[in-house]
Protein backbone atom coordinates (compact mmCIF):
# COMPACT_ATOMS: atom_id res chain seq x y z
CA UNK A 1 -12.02 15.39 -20.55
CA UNK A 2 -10.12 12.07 -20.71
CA UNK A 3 -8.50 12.66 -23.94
CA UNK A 4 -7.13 16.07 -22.47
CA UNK A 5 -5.98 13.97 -19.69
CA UNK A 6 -5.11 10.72 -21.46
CA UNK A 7 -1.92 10.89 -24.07
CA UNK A 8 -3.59 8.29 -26.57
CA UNK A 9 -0.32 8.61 -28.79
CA UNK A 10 2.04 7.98 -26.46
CA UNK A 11 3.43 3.92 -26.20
CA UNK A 12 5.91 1.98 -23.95
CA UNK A 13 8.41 3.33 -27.40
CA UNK A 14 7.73 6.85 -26.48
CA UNK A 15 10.53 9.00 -25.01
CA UNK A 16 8.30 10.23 -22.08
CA UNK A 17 6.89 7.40 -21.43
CA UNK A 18 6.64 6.10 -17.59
CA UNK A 19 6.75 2.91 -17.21
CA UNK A 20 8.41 0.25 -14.60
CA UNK A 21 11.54 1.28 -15.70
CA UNK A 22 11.53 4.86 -14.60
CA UNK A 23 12.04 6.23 -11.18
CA UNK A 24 8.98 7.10 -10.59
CA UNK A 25 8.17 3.24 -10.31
CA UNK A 26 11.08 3.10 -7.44
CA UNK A 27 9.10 5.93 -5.86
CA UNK A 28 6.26 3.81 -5.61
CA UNK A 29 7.29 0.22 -4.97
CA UNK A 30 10.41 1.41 -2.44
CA UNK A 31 7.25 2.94 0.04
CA UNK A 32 5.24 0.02 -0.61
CA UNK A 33 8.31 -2.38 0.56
CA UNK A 34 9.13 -0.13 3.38
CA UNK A 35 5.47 -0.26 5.12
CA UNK A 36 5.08 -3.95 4.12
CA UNK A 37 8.60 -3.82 6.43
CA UNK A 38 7.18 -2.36 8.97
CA UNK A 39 3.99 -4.69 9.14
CA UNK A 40 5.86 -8.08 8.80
CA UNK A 41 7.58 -6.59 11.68
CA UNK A 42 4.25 -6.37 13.50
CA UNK A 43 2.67 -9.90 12.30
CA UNK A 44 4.50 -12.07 15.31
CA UNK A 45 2.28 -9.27 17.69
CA UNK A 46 -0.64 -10.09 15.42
CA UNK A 47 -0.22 -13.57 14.92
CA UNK A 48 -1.67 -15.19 18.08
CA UNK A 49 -4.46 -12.62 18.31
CA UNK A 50 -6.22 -13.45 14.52
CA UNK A 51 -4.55 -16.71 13.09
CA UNK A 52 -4.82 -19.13 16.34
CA UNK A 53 -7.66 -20.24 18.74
CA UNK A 54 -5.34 -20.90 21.89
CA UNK A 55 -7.18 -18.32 24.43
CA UNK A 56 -5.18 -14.99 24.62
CA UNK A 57 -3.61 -14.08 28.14
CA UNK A 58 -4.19 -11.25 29.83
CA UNK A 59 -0.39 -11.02 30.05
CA UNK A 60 -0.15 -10.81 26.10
CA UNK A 61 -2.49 -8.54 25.98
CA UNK A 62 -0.32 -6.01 28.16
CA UNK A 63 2.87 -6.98 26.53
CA UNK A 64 0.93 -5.99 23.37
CA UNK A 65 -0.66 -2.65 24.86
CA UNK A 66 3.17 -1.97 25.85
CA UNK A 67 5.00 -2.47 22.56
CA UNK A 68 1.60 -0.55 20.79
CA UNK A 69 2.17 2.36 23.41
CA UNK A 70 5.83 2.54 22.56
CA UNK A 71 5.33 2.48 18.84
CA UNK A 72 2.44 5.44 19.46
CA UNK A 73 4.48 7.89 21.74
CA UNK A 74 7.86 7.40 19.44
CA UNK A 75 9.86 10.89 18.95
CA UNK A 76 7.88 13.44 16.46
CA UNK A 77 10.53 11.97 13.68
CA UNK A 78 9.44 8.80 13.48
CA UNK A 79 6.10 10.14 12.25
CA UNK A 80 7.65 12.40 9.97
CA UNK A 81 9.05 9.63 8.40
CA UNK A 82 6.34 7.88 8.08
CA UNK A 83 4.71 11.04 6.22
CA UNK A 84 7.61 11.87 4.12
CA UNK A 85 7.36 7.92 2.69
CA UNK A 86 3.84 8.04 2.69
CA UNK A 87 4.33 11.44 0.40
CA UNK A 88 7.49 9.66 -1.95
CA UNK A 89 4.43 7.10 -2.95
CA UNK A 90 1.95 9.95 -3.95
CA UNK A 91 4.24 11.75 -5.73
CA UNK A 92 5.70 8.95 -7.83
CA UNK A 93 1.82 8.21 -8.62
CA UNK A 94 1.19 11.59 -9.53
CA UNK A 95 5.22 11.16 -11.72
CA UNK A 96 3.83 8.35 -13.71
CA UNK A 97 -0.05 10.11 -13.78
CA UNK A 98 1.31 13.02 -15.59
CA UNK A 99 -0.24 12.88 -19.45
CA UNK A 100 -0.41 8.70 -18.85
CA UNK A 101 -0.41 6.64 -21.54
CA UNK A 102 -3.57 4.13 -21.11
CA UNK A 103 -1.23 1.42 -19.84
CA UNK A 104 -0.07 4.55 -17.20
CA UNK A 105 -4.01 4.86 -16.67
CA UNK A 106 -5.26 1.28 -15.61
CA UNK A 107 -2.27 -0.53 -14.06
CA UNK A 108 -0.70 3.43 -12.04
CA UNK A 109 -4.81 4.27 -11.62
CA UNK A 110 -6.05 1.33 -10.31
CA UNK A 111 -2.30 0.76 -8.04
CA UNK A 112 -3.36 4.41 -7.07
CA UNK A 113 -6.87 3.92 -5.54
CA UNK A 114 -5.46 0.84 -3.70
CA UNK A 115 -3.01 3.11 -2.20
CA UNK A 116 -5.47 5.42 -1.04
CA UNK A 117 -7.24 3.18 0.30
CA UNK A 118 -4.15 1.81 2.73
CA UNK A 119 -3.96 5.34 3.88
CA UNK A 120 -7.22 5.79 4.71
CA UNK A 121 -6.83 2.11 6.60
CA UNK A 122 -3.61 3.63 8.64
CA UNK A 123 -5.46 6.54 9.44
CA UNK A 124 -9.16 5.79 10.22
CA UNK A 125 -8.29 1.92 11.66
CA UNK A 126 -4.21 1.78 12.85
CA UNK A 127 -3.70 5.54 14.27
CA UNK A 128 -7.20 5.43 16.04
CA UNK A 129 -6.39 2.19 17.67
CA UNK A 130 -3.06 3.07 18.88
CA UNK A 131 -4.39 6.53 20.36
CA UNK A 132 -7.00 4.17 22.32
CA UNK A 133 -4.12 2.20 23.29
CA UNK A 134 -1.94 4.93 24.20
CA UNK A 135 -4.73 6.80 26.18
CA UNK A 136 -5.29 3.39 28.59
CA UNK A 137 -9.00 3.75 29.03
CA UNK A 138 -9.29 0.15 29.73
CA UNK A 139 -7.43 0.32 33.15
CA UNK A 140 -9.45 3.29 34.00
CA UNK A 141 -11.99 2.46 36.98
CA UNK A 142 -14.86 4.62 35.08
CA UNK A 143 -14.59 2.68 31.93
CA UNK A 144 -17.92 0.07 31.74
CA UNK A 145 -16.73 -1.83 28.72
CA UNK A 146 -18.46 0.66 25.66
CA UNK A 147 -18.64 3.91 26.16
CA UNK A 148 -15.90 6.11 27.77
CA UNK A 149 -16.15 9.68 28.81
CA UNK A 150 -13.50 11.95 28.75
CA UNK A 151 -10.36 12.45 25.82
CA UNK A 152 -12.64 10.24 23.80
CA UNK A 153 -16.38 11.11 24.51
CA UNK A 154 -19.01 10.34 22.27
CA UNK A 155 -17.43 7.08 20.71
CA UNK A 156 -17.88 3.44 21.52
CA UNK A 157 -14.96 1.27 22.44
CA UNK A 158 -15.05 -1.68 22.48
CA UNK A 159 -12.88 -3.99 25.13
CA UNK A 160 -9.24 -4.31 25.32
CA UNK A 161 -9.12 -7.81 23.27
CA UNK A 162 -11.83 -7.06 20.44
CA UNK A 163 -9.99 -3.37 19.99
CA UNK A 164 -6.13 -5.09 19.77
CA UNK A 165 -8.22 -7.53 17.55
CA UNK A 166 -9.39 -4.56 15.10
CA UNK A 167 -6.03 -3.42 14.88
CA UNK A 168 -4.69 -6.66 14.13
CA UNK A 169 -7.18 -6.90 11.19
CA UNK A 170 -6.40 -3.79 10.16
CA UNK A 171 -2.65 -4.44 9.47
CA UNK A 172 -3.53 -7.60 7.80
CA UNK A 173 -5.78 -5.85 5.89
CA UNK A 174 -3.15 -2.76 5.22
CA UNK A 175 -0.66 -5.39 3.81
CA UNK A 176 -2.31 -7.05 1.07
CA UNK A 177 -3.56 -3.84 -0.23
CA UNK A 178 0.13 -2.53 -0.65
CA UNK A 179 0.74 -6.59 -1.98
CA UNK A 180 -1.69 -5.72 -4.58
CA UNK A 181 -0.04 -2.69 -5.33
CA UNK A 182 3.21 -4.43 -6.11
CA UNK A 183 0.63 -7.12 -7.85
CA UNK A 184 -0.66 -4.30 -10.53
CA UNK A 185 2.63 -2.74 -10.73
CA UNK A 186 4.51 -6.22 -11.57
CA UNK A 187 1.43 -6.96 -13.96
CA UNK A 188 2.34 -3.43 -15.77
CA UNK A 189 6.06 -4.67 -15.86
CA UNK A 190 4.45 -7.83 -17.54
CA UNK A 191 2.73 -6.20 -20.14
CA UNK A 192 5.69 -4.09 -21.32
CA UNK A 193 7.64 -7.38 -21.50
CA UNK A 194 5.20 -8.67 -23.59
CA UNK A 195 4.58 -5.74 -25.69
CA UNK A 196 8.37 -5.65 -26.15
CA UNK A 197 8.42 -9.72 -27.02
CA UNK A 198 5.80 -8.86 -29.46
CA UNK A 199 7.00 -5.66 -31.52
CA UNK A 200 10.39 -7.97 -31.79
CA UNK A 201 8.99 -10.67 -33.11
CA UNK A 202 7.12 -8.71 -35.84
CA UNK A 203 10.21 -6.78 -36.36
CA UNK A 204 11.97 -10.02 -37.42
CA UNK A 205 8.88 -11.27 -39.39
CA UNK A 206 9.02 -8.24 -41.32
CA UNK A 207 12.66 -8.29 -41.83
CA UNK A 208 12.24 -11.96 -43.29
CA UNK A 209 9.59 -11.20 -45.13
CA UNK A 210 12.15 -7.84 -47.13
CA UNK A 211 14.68 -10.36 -47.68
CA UNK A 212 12.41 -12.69 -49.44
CA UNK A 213 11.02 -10.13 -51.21
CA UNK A 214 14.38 -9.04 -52.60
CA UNK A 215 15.31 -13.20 -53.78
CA UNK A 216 12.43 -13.13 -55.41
CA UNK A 217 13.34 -10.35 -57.43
């Protein structure tokens, strides 16, 4: 099944050939740098909650709940945004995934799984935590610190600062997964530059080599 899914014969020479160079690439690494946008945005919020060991005030903490709660209950189009970007990087994987070469198949493969992975993150980590955020169960009277019942029954939560701490973690985490997507995408750029620098230099070898060959004679 790989060789009907892997084009063996095509190189970084071929005519259909996908490489850093094509759009598809822009499709992928113009997400990437939006999102990483988006989180650098976010790291001053983060910052004091995961990178110093000054005690957190309870008046951060609300500031923080605030600016999470705005973010959560934006207009509908800010989501859709978010999709639609989040869909522009999937489809310039799947662009660049279409008969891959085997450079196509382990830097665009591997860059793929990492990006699956973020997603999963945003979803399962990042949404979760700003719904618990945006549904306020730690100010209500009934909530005893781990389990809540009501919108969210069945699940532990954990306290206000070890939940804004999760999400923290989770955007730090989020970001150098897309960083190693522009890692394995700037390492395929690499090896076509090399590959390039290579095929020259034999190119001239052989050139020197025909001239020779005709003084000779």
């Amino acid at each position: 099944m790989a060789d009907n899914f892997v084009d063996w014969s095509k190189t970084t020479k071929s005519r259909d050939y996908r490489g850093t160079g094509s759009f598809a690439t822009f499709m992928i690494v113009g997400p990437v740098c939006f999102f990483l946008g988006i989180l650098f945005a976010s790291f001053p919020y983060d910052y004091p909650l995961l990178w110093t060991s000054d005690p957190v005030e309870a008046a951060y903490l609300d500031q923080l709940e605030t600016h999470l709660r705005f973010i959560h209950q934006s207009p509908p189009l800010i989501a859709r945004l978010l999709n639609i970007m989040c869909g522009v990087g999937f489809l310039g994987f799947l662009l660049k995934l279409f008969r891959p070469s085997e450079a196509n198949v382990l830097f665009d493969g591997a860059s793929l799984v990492l990006y699956t992975i973020g997603v999963g993150v945003y979803i399962a980590n990042i949404v979760k935590g700003m719904r618990t955020v945006s549904a306020g169960i730690w100010h209500d009277p009934s909530f005893d610190g781990v389990i809540h019942d009501g919108p969210l029954t069945g699940q532990v939560v954990l306290g206000r600062e070890e939940s804004l701490k999760v999400l923290s973690a989770s955007n730090t985490i989020l970001a150098l997964i897309l960083v190693g997507v522009l890692v394995l995408q700037a390492g395929q750029w690499y090896a076509e530059r090399k590959e390039a620098d290579e095929n020259e230099e034999m190119e001239r070898r052989a050139l020197v080599e025909r001239k020779d060959g005709k003084k000779k004679q």
